[in-house]
PDB file of N, CA and C in Angstrom:
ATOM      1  N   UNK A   1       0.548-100.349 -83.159  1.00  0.00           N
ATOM      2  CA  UNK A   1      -0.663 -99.811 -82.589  1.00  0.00           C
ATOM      3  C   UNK A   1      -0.338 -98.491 -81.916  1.00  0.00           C
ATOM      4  N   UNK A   2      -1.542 -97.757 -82.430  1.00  0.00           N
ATOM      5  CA  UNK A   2      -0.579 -96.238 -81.601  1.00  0.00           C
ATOM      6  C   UNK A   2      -1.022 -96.316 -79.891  1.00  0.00           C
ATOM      7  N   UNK A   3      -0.232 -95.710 -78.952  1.00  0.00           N
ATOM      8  CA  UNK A   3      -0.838 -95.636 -77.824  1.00  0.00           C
ATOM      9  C   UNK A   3      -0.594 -94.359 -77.011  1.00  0.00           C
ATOM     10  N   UNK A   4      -1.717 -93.443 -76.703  1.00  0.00           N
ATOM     11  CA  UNK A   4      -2.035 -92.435 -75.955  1.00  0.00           C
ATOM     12  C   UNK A   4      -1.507 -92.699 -74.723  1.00  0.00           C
ATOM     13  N   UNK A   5      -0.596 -91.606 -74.494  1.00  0.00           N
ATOM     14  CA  UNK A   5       0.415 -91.223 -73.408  1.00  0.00           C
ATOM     15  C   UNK A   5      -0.009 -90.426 -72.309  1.00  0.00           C
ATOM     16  N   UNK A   6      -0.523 -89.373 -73.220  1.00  0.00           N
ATOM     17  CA  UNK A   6      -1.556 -88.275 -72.347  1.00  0.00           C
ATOM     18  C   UNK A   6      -2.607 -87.573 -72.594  1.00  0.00           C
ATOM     19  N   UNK A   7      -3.067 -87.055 -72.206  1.00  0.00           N
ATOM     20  CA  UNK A   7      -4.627 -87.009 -72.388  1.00  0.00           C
ATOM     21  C   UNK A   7      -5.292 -85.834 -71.164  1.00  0.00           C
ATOM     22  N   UNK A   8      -5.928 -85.066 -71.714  1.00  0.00           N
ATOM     23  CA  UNK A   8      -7.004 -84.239 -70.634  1.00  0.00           C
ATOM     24  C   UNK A   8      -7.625 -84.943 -69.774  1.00  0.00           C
ATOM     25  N   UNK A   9      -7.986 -85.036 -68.769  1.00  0.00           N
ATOM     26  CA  UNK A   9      -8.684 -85.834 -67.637  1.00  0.00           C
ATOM     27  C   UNK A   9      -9.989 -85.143 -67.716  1.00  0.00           C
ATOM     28  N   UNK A  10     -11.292 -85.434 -68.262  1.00  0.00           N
ATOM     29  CA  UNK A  10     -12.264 -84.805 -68.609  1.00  0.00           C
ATOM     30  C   UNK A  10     -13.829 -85.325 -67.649  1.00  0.00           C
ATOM     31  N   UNK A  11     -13.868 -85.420 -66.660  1.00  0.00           N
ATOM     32  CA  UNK A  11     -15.017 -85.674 -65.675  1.00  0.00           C
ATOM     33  C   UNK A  11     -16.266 -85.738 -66.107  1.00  0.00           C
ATOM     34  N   UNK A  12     -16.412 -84.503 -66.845  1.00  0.00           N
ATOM     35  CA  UNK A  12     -17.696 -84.160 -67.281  1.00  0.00           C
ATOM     36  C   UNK A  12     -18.296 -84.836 -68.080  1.00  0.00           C
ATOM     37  N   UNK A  13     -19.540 -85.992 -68.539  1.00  0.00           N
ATOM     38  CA  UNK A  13     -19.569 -87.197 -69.395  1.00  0.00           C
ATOM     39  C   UNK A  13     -20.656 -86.329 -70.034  1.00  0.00           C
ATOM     40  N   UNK A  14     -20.967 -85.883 -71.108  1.00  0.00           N
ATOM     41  CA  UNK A  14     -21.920 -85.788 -72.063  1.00  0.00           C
ATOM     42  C   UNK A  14     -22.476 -86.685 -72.772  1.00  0.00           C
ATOM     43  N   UNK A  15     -23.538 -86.789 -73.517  1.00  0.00           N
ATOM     44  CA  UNK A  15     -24.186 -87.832 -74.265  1.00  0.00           C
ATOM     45  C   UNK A  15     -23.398 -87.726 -75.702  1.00  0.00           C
ATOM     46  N   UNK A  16     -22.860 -86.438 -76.128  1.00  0.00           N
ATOM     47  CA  UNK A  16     -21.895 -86.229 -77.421  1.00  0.00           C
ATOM     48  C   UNK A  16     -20.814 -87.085 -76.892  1.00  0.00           C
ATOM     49  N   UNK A  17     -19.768 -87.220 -75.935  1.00  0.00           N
ATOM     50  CA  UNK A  17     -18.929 -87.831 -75.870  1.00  0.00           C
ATOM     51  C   UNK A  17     -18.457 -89.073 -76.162  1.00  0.00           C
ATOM     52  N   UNK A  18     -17.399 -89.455 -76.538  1.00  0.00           N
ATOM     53  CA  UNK A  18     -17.300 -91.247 -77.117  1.00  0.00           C
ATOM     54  C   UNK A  18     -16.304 -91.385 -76.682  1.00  0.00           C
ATOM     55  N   UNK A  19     -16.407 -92.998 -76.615  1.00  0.00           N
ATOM     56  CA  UNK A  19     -15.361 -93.747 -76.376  1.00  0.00           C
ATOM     57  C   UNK A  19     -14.534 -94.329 -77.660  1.00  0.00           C
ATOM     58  N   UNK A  20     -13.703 -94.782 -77.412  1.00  0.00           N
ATOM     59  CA  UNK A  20     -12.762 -95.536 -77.979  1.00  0.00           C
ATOM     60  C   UNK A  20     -12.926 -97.270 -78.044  1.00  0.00           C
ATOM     61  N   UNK A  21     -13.314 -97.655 -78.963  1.00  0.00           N
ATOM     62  CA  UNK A  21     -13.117 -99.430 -79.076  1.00  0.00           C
ATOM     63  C   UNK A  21     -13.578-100.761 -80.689  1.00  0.00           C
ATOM     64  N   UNK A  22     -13.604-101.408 -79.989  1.00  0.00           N
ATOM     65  CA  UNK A  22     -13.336-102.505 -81.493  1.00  0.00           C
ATOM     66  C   UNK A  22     -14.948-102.900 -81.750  1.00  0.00           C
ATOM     67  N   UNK A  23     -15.090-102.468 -83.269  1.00  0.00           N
ATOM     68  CA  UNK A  23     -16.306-102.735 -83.723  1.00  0.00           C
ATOM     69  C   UNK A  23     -16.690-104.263 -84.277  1.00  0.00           C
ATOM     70  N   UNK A  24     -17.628-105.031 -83.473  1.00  0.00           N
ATOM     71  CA  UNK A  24     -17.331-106.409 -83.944  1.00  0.00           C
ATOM     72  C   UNK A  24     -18.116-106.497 -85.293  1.00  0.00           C
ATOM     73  N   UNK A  25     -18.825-105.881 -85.135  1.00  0.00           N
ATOM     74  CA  UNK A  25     -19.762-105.745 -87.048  1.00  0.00           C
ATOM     75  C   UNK A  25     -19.115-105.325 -88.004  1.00  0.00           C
ATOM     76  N   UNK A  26     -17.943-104.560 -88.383  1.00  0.00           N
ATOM     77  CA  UNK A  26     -17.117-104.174 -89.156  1.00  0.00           C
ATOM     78  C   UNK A  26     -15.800-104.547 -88.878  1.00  0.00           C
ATOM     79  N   UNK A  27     -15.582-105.958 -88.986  1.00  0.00           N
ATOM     80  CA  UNK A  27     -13.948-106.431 -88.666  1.00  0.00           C
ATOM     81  C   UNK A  27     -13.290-105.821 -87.603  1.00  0.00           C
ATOM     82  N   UNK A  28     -13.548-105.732 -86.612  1.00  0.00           N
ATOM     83  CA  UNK A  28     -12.952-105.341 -85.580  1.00  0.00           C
ATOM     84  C   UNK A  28     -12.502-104.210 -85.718  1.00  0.00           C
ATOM     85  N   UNK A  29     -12.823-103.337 -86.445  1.00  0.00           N
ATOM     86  CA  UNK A  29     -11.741-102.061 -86.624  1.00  0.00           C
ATOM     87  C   UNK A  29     -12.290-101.302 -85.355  1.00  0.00           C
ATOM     88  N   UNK A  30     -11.233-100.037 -85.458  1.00  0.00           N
ATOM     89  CA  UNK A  30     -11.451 -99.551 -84.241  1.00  0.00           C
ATOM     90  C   UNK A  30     -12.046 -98.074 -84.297  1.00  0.00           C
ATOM     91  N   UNK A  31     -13.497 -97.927 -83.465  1.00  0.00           N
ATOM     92  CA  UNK A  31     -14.432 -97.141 -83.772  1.00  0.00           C
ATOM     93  C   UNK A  31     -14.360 -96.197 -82.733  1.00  0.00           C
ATOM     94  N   UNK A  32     -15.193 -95.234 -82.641  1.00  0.00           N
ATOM     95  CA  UNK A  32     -15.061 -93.907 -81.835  1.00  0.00           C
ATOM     96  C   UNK A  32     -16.795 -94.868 -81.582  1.00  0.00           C
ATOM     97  N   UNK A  33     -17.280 -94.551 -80.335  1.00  0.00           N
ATOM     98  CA  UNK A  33     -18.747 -94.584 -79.693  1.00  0.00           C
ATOM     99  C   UNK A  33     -19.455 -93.887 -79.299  1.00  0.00           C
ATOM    100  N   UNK A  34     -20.743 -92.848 -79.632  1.00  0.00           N
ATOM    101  CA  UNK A  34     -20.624 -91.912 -78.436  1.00  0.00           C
ATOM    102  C   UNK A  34     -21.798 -92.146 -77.450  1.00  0.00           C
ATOM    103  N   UNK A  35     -21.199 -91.854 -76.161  1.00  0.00           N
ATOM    104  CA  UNK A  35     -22.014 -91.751 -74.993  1.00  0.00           C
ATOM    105  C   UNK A  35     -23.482 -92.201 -75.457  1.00  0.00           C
ATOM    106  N   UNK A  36     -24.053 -91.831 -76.150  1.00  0.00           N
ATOM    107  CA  UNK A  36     -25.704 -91.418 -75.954  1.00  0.00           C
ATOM    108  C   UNK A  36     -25.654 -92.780 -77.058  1.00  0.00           C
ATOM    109  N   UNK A  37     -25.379 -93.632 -77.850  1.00  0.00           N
ATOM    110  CA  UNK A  37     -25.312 -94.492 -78.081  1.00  0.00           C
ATOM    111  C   UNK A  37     -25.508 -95.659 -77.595  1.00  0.00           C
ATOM    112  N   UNK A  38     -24.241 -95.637 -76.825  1.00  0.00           N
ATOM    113  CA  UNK A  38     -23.960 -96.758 -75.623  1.00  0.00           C
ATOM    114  C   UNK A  38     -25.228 -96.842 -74.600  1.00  0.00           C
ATOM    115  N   UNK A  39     -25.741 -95.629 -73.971  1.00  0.00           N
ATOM    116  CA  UNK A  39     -26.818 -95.519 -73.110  1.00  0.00           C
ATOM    117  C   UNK A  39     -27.789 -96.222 -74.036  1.00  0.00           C
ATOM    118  N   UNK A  40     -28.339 -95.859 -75.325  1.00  0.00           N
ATOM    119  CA  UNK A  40     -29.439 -96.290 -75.721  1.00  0.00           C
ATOM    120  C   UNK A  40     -29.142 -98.197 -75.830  1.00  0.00           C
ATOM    121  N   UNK A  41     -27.996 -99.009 -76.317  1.00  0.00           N
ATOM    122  CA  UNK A  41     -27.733-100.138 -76.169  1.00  0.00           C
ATOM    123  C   UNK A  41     -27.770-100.524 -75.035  1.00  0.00           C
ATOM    124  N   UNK A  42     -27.289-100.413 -74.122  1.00  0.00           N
ATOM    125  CA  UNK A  42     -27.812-100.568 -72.760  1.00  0.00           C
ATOM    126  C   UNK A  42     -29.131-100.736 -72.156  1.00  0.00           C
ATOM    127  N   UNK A  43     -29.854 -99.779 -72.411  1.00  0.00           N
ATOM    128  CA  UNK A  43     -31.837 -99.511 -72.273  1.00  0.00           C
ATOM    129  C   UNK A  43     -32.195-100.817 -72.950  1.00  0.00           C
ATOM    130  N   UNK A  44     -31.846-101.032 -74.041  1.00  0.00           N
ATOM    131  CA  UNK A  44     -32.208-101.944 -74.905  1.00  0.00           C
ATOM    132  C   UNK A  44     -31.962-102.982 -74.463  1.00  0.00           C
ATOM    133  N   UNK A  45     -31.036-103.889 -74.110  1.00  0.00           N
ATOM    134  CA  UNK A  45     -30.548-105.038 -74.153  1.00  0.00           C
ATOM    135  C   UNK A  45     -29.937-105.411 -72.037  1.00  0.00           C
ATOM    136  N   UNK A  46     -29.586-104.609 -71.753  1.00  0.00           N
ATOM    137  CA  UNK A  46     -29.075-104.970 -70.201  1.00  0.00           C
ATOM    138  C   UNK A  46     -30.750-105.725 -69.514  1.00  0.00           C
ATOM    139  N   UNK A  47     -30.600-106.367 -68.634  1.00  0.00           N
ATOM    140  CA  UNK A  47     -31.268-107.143 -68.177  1.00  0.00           C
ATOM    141  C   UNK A  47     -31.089-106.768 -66.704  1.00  0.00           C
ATOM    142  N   UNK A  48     -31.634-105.548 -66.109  1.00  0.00           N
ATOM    143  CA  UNK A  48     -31.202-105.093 -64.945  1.00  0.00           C
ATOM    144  C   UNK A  48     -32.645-105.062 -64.179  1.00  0.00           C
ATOM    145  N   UNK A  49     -32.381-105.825 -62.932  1.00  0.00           N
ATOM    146  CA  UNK A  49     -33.488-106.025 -62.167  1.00  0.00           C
ATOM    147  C   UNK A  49     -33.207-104.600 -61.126  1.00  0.00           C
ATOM    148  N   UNK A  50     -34.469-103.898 -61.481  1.00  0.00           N
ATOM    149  CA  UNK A  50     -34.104-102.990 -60.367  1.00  0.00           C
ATOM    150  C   UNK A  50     -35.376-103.142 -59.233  1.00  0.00           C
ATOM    151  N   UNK A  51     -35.456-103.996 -58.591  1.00  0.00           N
ATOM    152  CA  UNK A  51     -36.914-104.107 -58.071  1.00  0.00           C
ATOM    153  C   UNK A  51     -36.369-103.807 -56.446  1.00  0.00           C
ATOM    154  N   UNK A  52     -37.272-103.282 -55.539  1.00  0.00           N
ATOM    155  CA  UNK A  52     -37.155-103.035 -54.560  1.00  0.00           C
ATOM    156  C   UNK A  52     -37.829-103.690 -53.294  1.00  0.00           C
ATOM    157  N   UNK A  53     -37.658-103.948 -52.548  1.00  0.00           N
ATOM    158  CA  UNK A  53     -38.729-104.544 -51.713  1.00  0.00           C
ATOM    159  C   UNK A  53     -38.978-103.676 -50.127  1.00  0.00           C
ATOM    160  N   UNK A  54     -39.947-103.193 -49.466  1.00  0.00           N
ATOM    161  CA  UNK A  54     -39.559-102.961 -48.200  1.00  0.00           C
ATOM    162  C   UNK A  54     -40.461-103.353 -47.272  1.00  0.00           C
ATOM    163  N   UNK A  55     -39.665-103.761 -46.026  1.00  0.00           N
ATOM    164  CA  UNK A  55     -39.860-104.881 -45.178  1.00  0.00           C
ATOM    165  C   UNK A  55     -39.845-103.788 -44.312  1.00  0.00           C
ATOM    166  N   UNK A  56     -41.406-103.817 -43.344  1.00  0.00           N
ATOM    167  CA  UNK A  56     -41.592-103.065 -41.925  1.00  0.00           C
ATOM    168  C   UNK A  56     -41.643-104.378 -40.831  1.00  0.00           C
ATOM    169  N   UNK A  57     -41.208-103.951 -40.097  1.00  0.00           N
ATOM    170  CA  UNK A  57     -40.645-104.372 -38.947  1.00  0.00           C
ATOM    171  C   UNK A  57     -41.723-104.070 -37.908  1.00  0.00           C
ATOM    172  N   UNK A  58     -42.799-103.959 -37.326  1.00  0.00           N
ATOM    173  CA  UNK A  58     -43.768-103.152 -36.924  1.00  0.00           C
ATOM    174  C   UNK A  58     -43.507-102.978 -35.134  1.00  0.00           C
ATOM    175  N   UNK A  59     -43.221-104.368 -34.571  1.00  0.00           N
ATOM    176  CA  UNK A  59     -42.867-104.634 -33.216  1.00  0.00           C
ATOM    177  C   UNK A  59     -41.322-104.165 -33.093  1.00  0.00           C
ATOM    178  N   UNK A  60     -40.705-103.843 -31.641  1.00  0.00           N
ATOM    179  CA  UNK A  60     -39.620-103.394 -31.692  1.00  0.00           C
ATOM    180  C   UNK A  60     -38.997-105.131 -31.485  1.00  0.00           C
ATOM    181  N   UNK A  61     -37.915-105.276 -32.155  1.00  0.00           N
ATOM    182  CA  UNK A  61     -37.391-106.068 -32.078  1.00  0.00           C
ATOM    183  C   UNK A  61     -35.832-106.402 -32.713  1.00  0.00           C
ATOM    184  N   UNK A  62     -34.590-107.173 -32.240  1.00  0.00           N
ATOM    185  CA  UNK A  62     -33.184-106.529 -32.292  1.00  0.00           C
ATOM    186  C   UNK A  62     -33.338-108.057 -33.300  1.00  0.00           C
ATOM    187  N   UNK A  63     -33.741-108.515 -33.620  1.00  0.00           N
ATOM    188  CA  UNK A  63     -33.464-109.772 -34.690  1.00  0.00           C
ATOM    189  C   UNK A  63     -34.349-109.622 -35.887  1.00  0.00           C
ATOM    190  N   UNK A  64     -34.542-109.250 -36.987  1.00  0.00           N
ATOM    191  CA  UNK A  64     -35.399-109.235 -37.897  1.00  0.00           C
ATOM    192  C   UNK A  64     -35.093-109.861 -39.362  1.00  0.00           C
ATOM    193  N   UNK A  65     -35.824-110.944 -39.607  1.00  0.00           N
ATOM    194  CA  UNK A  65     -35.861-112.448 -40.329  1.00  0.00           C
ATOM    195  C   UNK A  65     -36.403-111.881 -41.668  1.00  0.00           C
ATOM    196  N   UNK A  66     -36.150-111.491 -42.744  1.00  0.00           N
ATOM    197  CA  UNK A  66     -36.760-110.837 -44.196  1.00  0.00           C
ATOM    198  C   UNK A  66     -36.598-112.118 -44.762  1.00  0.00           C
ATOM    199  N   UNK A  67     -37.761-112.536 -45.296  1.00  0.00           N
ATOM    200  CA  UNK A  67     -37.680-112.969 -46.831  1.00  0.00           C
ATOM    201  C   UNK A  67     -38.438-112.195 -47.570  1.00  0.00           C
ATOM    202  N   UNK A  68     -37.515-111.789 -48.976  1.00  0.00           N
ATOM    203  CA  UNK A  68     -37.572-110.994 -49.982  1.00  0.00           C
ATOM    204  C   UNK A  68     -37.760-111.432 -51.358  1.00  0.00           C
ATOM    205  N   UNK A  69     -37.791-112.873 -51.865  1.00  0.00           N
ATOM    206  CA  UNK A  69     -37.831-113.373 -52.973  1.00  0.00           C
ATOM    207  C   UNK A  69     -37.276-112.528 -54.267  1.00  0.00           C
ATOM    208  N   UNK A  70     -36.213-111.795 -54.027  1.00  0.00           N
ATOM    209  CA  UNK A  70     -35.343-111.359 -55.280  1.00  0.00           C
ATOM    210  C   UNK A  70     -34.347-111.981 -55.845  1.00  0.00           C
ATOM    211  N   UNK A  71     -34.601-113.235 -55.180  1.00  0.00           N
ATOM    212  CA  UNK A  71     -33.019-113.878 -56.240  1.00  0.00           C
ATOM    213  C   UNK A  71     -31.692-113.280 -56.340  1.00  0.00           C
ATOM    214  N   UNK A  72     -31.603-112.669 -55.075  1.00  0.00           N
ATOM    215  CA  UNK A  72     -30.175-112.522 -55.189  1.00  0.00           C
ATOM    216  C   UNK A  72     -29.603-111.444 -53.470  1.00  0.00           C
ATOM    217  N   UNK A  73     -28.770-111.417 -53.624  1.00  0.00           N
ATOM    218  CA  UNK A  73     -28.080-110.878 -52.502  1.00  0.00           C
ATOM    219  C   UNK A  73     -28.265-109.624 -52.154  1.00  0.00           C
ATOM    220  N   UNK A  74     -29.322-108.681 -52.096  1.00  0.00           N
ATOM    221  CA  UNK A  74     -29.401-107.424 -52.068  1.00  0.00           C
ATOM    222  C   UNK A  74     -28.670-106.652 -50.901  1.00  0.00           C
ATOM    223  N   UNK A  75     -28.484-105.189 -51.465  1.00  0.00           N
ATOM    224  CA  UNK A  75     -28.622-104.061 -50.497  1.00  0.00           C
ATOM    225  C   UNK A  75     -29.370-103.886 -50.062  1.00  0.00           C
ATOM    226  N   UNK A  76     -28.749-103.061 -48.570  1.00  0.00           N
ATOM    227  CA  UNK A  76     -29.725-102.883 -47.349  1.00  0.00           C
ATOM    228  C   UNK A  76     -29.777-101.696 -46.746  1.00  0.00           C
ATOM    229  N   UNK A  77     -30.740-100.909 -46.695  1.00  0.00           N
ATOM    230  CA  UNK A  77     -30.433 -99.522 -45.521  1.00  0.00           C
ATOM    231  C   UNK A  77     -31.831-100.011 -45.050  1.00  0.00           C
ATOM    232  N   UNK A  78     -31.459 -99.515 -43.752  1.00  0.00           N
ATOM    233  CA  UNK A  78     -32.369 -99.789 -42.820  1.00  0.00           C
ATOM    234  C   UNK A  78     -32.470 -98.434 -42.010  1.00  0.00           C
ATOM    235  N   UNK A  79     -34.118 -98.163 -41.390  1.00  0.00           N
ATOM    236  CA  UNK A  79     -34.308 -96.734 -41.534  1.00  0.00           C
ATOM    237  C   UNK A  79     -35.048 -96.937 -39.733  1.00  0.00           C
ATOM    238  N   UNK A  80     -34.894 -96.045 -38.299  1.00  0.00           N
ATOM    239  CA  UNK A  80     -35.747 -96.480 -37.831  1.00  0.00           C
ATOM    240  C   UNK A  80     -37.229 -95.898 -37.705  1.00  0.00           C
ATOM    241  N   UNK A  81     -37.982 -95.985 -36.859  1.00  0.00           N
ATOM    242  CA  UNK A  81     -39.567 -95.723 -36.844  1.00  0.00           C
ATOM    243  C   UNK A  81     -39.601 -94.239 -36.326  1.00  0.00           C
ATOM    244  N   UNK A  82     -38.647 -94.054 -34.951  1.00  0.00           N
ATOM    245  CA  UNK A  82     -38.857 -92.849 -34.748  1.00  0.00           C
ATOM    246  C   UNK A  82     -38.806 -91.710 -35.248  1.00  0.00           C
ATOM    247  N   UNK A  83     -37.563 -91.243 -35.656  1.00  0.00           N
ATOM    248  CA  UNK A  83     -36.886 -90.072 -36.301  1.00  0.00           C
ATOM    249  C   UNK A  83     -36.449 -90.084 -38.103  1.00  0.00           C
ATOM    250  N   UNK A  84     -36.975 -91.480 -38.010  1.00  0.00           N
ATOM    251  CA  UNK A  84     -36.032 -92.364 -39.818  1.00  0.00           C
ATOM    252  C   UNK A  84     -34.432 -92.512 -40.251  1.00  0.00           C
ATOM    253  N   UNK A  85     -33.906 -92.263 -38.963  1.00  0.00           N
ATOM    254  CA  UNK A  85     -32.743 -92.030 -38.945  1.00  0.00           C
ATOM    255  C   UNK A  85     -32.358 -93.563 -39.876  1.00  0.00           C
ATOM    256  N   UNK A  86     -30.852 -93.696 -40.433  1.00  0.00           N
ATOM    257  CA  UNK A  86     -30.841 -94.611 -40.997  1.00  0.00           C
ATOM    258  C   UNK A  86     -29.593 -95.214 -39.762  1.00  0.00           C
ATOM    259  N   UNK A  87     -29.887 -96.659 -39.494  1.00  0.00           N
ATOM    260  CA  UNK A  87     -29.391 -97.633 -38.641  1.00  0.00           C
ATOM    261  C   UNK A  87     -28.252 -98.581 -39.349  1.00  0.00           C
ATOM    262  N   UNK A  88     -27.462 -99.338 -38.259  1.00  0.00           N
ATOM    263  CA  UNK A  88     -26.968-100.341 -39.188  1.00  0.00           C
ATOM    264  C   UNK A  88     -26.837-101.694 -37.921  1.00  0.00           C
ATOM    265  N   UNK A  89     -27.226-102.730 -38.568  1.00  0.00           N
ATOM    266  CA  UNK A  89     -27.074-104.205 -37.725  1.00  0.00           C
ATOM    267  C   UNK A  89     -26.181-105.197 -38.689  1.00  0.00           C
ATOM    268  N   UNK A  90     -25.912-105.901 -38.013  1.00  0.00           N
ATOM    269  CA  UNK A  90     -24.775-107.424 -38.876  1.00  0.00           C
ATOM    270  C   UNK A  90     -26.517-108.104 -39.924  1.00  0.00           C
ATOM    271  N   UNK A  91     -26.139-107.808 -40.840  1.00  0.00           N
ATOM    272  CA  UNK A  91     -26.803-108.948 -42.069  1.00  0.00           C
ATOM    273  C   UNK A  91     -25.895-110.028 -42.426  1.00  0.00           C
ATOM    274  N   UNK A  92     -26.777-110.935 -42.269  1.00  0.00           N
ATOM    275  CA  UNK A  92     -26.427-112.041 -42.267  1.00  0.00           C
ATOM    276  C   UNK A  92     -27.754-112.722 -43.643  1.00  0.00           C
ATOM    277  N   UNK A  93     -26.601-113.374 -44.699  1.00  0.00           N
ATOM    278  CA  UNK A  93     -27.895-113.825 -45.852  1.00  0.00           C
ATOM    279  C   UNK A  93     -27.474-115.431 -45.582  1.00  0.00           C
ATOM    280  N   UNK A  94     -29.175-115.210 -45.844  1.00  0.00           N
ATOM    281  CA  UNK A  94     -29.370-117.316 -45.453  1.00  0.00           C
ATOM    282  C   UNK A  94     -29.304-117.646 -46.722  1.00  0.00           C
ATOM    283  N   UNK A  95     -29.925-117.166 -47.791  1.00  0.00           N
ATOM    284  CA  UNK A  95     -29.694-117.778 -49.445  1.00  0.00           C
ATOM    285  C   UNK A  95     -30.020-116.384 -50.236  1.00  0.00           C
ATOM    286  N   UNK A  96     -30.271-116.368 -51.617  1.00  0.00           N
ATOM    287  CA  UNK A  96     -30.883-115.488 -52.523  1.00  0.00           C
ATOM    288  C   UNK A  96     -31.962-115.071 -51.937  1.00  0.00           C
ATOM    289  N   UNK A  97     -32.843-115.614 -51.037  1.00  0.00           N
ATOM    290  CA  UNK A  97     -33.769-114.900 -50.946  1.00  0.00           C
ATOM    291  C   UNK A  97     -34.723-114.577 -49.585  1.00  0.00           C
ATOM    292  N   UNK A  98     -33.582-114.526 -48.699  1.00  0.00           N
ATOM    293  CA  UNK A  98     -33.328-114.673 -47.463  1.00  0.00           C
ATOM    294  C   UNK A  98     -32.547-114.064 -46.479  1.00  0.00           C
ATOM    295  N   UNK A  99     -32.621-113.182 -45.728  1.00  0.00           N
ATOM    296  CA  UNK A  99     -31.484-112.948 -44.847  1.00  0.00           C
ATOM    297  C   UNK A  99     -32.252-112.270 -43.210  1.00  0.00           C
ATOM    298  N   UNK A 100     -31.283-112.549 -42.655  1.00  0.00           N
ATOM    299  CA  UNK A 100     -31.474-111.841 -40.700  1.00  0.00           C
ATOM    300  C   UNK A 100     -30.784-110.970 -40.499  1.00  0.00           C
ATOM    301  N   UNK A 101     -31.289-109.460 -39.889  1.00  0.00           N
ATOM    302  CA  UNK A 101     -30.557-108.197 -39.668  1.00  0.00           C
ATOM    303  C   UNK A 101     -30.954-108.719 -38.158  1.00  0.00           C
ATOM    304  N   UNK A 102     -28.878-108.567 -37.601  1.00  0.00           N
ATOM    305  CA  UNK A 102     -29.032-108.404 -35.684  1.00  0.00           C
ATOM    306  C   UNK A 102     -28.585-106.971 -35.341  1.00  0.00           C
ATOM    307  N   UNK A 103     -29.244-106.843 -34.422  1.00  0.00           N
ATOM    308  CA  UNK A 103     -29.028-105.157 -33.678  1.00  0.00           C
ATOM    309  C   UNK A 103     -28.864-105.701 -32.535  1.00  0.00           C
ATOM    310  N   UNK A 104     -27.792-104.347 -32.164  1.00  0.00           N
ATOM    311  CA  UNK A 104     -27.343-104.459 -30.518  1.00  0.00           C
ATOM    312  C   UNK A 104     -28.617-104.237 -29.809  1.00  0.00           C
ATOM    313  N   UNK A 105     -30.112-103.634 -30.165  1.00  0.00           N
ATOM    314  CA  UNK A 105     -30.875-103.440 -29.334  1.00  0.00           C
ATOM    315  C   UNK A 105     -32.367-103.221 -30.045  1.00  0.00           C
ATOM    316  N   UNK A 106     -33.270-103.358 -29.556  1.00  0.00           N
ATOM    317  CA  UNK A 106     -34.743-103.655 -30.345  1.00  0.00           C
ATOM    318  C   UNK A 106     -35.972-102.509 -30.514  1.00  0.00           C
ATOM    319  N   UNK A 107     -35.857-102.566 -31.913  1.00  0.00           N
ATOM    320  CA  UNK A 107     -36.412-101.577 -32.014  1.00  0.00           C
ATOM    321  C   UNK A 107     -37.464-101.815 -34.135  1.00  0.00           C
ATOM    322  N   UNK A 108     -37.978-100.807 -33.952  1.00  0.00           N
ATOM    323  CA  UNK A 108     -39.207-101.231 -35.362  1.00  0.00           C
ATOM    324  C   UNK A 108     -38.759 -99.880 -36.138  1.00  0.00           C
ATOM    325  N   UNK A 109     -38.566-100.306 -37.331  1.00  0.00           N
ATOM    326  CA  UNK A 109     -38.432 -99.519 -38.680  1.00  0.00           C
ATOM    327  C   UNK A 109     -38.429-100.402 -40.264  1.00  0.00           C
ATOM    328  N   UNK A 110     -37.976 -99.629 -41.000  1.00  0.00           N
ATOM    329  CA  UNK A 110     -37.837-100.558 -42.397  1.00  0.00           C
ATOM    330  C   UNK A 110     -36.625-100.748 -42.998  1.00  0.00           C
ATOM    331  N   UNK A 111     -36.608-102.016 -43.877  1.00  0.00           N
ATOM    332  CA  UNK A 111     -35.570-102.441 -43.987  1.00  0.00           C
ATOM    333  C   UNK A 111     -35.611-102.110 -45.704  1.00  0.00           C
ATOM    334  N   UNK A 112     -35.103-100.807 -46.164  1.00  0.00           N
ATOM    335  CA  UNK A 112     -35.232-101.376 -48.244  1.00  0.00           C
ATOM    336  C   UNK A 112     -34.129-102.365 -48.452  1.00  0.00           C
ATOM    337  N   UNK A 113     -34.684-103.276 -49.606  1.00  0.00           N
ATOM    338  CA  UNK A 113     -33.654-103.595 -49.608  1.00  0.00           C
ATOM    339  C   UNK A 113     -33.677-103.551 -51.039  1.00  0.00           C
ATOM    340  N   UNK A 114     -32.389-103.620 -52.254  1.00  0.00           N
ATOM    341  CA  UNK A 114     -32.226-103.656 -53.358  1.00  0.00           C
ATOM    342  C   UNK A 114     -31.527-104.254 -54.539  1.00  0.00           C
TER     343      UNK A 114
END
């Protein structure tokens, strides 16, 4: 098997660009891919929940209880009311679809979560 030693370090990802790997539809041989390919298989077939939810907080308050019904463990920035500055408190998740942000001190903004 041949194996590449060295190589240009190339950052820049174009949609012309390809990868390198094993084609399972043609005996495994080994195929060139390019970029804009892969993206379109992806669009097609990935199963990516991108749903967002955001939770206002309206009263100032340093404990804030979200349920979010996303099925799963999301990200969190939390933003406050005054300035929108973005905050941070201990999250704590009760299940998939559930969790409590504590703050050292009480206060109302929103919570995205993702």
């Amino acid at each position: 098997m041949a194996r590449i030693n060295t190589y240009v370090k190339d950052t820049n990802l174009t949609d012309s660009d390809s990868l390198i790997g094993t084609d399972a539809d043609k005996n495994n041989i080994t195929s060139n891919f390019p970029l804009s390919g892969i993206k379109t298989y992806i669009e097609t077939n990935a199963n990516i929940n991108g749903e967002t939810t955001t939770f206002v907080q309206s009263s100032a308050s340093a404990t804030w209880n979200i349920t979010h019904n996303l099925d799963k463990f999301p990200a969190v920035t939390i933003v406050e009311d005054t300035d929108n500055d973005v905050v941070f408190g201990d999250i704590s998740y009760t299940d998939s679809n559930n969790l409590t942000i504590t703050f050292s001190a009480a206060f109302s903004g929103k919570a995205f979560l993702n």
